[in-house]
Protein backbone atom coordinates (compact mmCIF):
# COMPACT_ATOMS: atom_id res chain seq x y z
CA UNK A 1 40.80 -20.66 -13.11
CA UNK A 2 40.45 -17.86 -16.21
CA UNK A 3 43.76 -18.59 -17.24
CA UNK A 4 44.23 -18.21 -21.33
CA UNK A 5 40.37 -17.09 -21.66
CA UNK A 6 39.95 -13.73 -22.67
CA UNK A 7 38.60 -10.84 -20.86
CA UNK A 8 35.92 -10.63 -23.39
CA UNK A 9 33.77 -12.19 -25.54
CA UNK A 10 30.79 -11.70 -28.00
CA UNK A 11 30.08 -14.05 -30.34
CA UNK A 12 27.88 -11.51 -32.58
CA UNK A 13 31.11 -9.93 -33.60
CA UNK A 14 32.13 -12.75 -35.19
CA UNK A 15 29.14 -13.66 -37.34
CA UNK A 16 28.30 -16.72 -35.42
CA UNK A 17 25.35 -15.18 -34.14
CA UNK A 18 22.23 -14.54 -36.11
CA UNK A 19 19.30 -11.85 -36.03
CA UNK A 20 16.97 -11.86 -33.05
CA UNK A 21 13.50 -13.46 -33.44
CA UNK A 22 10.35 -13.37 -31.61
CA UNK A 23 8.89 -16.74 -29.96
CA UNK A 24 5.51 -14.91 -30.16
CA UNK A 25 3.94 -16.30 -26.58
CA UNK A 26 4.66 -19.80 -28.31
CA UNK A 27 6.67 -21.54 -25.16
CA UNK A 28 9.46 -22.38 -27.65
CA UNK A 29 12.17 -20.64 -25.92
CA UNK A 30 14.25 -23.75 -25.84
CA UNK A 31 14.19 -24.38 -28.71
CA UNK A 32 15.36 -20.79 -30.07
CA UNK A 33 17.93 -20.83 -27.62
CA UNK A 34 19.00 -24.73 -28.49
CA UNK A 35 19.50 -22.90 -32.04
CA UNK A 36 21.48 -20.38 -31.54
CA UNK A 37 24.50 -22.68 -30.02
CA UNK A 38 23.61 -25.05 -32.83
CA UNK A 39 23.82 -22.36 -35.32
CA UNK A 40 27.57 -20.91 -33.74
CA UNK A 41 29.07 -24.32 -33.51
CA UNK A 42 28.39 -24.91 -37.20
CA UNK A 43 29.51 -21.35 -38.16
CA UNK A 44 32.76 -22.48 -36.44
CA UNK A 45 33.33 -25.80 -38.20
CA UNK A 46 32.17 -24.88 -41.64
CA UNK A 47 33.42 -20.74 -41.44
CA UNK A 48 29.51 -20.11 -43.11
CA UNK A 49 26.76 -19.02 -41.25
CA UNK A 50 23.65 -20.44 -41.33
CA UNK A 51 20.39 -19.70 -40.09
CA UNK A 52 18.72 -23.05 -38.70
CA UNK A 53 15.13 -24.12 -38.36
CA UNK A 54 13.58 -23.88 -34.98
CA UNK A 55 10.20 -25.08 -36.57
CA UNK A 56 12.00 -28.30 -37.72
CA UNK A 57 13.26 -28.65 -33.80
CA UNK A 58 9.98 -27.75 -32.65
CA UNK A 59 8.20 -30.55 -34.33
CA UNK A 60 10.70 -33.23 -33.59
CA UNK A 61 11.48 -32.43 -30.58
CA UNK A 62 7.58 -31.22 -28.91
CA UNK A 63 8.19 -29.88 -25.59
CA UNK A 64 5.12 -27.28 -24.64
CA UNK A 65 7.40 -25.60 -21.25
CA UNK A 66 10.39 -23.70 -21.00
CA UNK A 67 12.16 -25.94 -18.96
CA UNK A 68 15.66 -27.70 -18.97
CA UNK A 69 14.39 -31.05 -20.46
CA UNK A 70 13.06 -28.90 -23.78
CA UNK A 71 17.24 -27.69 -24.17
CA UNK A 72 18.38 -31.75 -23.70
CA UNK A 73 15.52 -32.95 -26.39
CA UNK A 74 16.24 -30.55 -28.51
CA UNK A 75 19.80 -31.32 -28.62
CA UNK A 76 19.00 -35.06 -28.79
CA UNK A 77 16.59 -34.60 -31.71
CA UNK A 78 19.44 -32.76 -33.45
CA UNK A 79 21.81 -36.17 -32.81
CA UNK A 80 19.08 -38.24 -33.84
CA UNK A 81 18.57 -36.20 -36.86
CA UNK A 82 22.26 -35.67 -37.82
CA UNK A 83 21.55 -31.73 -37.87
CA UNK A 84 18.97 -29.18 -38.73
CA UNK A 85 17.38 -28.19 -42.14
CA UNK A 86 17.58 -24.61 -43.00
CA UNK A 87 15.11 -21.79 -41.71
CA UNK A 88 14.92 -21.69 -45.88
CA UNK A 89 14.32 -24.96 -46.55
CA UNK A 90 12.35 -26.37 -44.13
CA UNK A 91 9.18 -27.71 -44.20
CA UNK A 92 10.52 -29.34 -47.61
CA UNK A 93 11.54 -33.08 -47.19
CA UNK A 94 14.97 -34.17 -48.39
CA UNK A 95 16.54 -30.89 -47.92
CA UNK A 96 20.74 -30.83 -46.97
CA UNK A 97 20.60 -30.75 -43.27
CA UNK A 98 23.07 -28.49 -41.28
CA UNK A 99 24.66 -27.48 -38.21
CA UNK A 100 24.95 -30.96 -37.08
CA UNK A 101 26.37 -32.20 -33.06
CA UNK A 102 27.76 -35.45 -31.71
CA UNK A 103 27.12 -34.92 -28.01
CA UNK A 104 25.67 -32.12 -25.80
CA UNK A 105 26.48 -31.85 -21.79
CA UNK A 106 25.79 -29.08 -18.76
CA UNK A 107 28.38 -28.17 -16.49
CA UNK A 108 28.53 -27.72 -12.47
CA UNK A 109 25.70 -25.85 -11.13
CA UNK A 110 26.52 -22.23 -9.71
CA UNK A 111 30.27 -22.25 -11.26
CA UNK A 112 30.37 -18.84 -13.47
CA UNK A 113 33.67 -19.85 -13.87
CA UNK A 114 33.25 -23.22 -15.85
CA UNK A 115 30.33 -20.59 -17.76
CA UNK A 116 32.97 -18.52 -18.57
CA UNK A 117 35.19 -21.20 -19.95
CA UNK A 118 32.25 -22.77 -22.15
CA UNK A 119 30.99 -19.26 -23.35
CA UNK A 120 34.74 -18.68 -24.54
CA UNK A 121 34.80 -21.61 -26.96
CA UNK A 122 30.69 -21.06 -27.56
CA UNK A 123 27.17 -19.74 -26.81
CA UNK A 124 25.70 -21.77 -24.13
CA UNK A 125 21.79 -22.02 -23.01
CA UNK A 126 20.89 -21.09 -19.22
CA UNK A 127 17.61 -21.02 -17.79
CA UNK A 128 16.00 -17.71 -15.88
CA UNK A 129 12.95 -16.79 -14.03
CA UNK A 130 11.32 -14.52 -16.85
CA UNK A 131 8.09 -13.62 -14.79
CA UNK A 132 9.85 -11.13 -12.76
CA UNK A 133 8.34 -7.78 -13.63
CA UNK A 134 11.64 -6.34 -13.89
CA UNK A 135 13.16 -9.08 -16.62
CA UNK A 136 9.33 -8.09 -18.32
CA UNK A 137 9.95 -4.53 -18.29
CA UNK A 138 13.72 -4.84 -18.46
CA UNK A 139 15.09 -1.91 -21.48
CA UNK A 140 18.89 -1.65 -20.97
CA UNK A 141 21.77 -2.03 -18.38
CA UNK A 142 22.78 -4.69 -16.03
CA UNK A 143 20.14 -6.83 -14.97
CA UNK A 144 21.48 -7.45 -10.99
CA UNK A 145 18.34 -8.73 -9.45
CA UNK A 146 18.28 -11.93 -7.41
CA UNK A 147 17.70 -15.28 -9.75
CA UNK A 148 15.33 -17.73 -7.40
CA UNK A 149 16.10 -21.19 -8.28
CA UNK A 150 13.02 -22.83 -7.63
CA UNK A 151 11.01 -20.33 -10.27
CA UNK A 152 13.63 -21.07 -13.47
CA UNK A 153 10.66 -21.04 -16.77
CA UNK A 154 12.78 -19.80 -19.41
CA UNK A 155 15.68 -20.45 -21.47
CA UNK A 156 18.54 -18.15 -23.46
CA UNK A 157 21.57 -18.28 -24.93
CA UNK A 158 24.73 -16.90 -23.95
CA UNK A 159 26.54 -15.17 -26.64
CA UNK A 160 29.50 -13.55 -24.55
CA UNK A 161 30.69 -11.78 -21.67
CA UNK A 162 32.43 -8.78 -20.73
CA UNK A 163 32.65 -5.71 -18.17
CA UNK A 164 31.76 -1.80 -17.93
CA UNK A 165 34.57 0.57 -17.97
CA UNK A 166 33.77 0.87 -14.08
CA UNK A 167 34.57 -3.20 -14.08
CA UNK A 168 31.61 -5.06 -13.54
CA UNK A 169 31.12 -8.12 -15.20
CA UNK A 170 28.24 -9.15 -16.96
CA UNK A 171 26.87 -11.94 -19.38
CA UNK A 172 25.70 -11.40 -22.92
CA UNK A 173 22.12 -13.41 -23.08
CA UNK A 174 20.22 -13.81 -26.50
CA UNK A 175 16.53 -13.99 -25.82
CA UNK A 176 13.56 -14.78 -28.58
CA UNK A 177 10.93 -11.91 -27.76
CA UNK A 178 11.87 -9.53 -30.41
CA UNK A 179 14.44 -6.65 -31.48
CA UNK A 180 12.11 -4.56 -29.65
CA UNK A 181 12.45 -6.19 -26.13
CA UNK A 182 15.66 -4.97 -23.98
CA UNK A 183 19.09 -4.26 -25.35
CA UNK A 184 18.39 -5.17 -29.33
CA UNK A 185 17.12 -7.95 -28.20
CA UNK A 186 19.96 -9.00 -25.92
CA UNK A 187 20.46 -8.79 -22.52
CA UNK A 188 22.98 -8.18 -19.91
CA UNK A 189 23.10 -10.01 -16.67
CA UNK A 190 25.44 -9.49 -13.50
CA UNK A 191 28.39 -11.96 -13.79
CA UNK A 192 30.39 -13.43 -10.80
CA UNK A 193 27.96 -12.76 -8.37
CA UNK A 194 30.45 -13.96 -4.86
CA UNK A 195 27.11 -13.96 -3.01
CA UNK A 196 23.83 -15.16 -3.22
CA UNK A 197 20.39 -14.83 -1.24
CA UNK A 198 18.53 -17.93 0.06
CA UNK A 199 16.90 -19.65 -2.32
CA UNK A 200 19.17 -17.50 -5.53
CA UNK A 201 21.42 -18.95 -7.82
CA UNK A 202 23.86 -17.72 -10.60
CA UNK A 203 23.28 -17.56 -14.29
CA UNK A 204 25.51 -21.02 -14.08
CA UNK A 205 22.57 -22.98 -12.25
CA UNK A 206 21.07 -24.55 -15.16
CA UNK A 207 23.51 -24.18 -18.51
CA UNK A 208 23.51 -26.93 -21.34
CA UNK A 209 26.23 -26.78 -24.60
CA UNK A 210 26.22 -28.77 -27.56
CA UNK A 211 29.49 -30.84 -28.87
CA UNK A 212 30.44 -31.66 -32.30
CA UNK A 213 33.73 -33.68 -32.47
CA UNK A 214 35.44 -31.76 -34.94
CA UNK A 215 35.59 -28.36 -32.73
CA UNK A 216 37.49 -28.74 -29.09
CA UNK A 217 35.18 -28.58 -26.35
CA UNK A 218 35.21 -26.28 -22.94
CA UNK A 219 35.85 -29.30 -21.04
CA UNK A 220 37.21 -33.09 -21.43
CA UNK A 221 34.54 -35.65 -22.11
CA UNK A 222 33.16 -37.11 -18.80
CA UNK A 223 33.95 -40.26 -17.27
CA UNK A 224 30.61 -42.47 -17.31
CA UNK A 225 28.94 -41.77 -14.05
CA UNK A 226 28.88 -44.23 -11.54
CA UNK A 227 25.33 -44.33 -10.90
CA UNK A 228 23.25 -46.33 -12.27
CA UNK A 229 18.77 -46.53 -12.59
CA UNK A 230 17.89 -46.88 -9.15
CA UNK A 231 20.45 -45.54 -7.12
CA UNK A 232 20.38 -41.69 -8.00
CA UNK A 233 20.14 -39.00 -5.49
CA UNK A 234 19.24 -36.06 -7.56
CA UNK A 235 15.33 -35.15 -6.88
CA UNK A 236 14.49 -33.52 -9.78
CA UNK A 237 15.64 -36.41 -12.62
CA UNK A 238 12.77 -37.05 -14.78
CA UNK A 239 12.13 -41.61 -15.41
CA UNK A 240 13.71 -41.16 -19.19
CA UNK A 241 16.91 -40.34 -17.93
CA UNK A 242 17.63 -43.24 -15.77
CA UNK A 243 17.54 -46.37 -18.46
CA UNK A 244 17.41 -49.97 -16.86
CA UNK A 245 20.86 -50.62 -16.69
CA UNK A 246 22.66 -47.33 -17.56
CA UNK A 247 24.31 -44.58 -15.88
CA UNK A 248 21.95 -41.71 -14.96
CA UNK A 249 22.91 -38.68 -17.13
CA UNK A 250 21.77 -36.25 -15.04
CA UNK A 251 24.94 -33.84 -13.70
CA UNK A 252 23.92 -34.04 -10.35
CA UNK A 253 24.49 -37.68 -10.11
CA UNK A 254 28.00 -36.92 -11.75
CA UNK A 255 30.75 -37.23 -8.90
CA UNK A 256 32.91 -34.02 -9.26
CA UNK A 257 36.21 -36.11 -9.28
CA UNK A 258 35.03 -37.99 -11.90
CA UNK A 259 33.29 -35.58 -14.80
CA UNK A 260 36.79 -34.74 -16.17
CA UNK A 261 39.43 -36.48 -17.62
């Protein structure tokens, strides 16, 4: 499955990853997160970074909670939009708008290895439980504690992977509380976790990428789902995404043998 993907990767050594900012207790952490893949996709197409506006995503794109649905708006404001002002330009109307996307997508819950595969092309945002008192207090290492599905209420971006010397695997996660929090700023989580407590999930559970047509993605555009408003059997859809009439977009409601090409 990691065939042709390379052992390691970390975007910041590339340039496609910008300094580390502070949310300030402001619930934006989707947004800063949405950014940062925004922000590496367009240093790929263009070969110039740019540093993005999350203030400009912010107030097109209001979400209050660091949930999942604030990462999908966000990326649909930024369609909508065609792209992001500048962190320098904006709040100034008629500014040259950057880092544009076509599409955005999430892949199979729990599968590190389809992670892997869409952190090799690109950072990628996951969701975490960030009340535990160890991800508060947490200053440097690998961060192995259990992840609880039912208590995800924050959102980073994945930057990279990579392993110790001793060989254990680990993600690269961008978060928005400050240089002063963790690792620089960064943190690194225990990757390819074989088993998992009741109730636990992966860093994979809940991880959303953006698409612009001119770079290749991870994976092959989906098929249109099959089902349809009324007929989905995911609990946890929210009304907008089931349109009279149109396939649901959640991923659950995605059959596996049909979300590649």
């Amino acid at each position: 499955m990691d065939q042709g993907l390379p052992d390691t990767v970390d975007w910041r050594d590339t340039g496609a990853v910008g300094p580390v900012q502070d949310q300030d207790g402001t619930n934006t952490c989707w947004a800063f997160a949405s950014v940062v893949c925004v922000e590496a996709m367009n240093f790929q197409a263009t070969g110039v970074f740019t540093k993005l506006s999350e203030q400009q995503l912010i107030d097109g794109a209001v979400d209050t909670k660091c949930l999942k649905g604030g990462v999908t708006k966000a990326f649909d404001f930024i369609i909508k939009n065609r792209g992001l002002a500048s962190q320098k330009d904006y709040p100034w109307t008629g500014v040259l708008v950057y880092g544009a996307i076509d599409d955005h997508a999430c892949i199979h819950r729990n599968r590190e290895f389809e992670l892997k595969r869409a952190v090799a092309k690109h950072p990628v945002t996951v969701l975490i439980d960030s009340l535990n008192p160890s991800f508060l207090k947490y200053e440097r290492g690998i961060y192995r504690q259990p992840i609880r599905g039912d208590l995800l209420n924050h959102v980073m971006a994945v930057v990279g992977y990579g392993a110790t010397k001793h060989g254990e695997e680990y993600w690269i996660c961008k978060n928005s509380w400050g240089s002063n929090w963790g690792e620089g700023g960064y943190i690194r989580i225990k990757r390819n976790i074989k088993e998992v407590q009741e109730k636990c999930v992966n860093l994979a559970y809940e991880a959303n990428y953006a698409i612009r047509d001119d770079i290749a993605p991870p994976f092959k555009r989906p098929f249109q789902p099959l089902i349809t408003y009324g007929q989905c059997r995911c609990i946890i859809c929210r009304p907008e995404l089931h349109e009279k009439n149109k396939p649901c977009k959640c991923s659950l409601c995605r059959p596996p043998d049909l979300y590649y090409r």
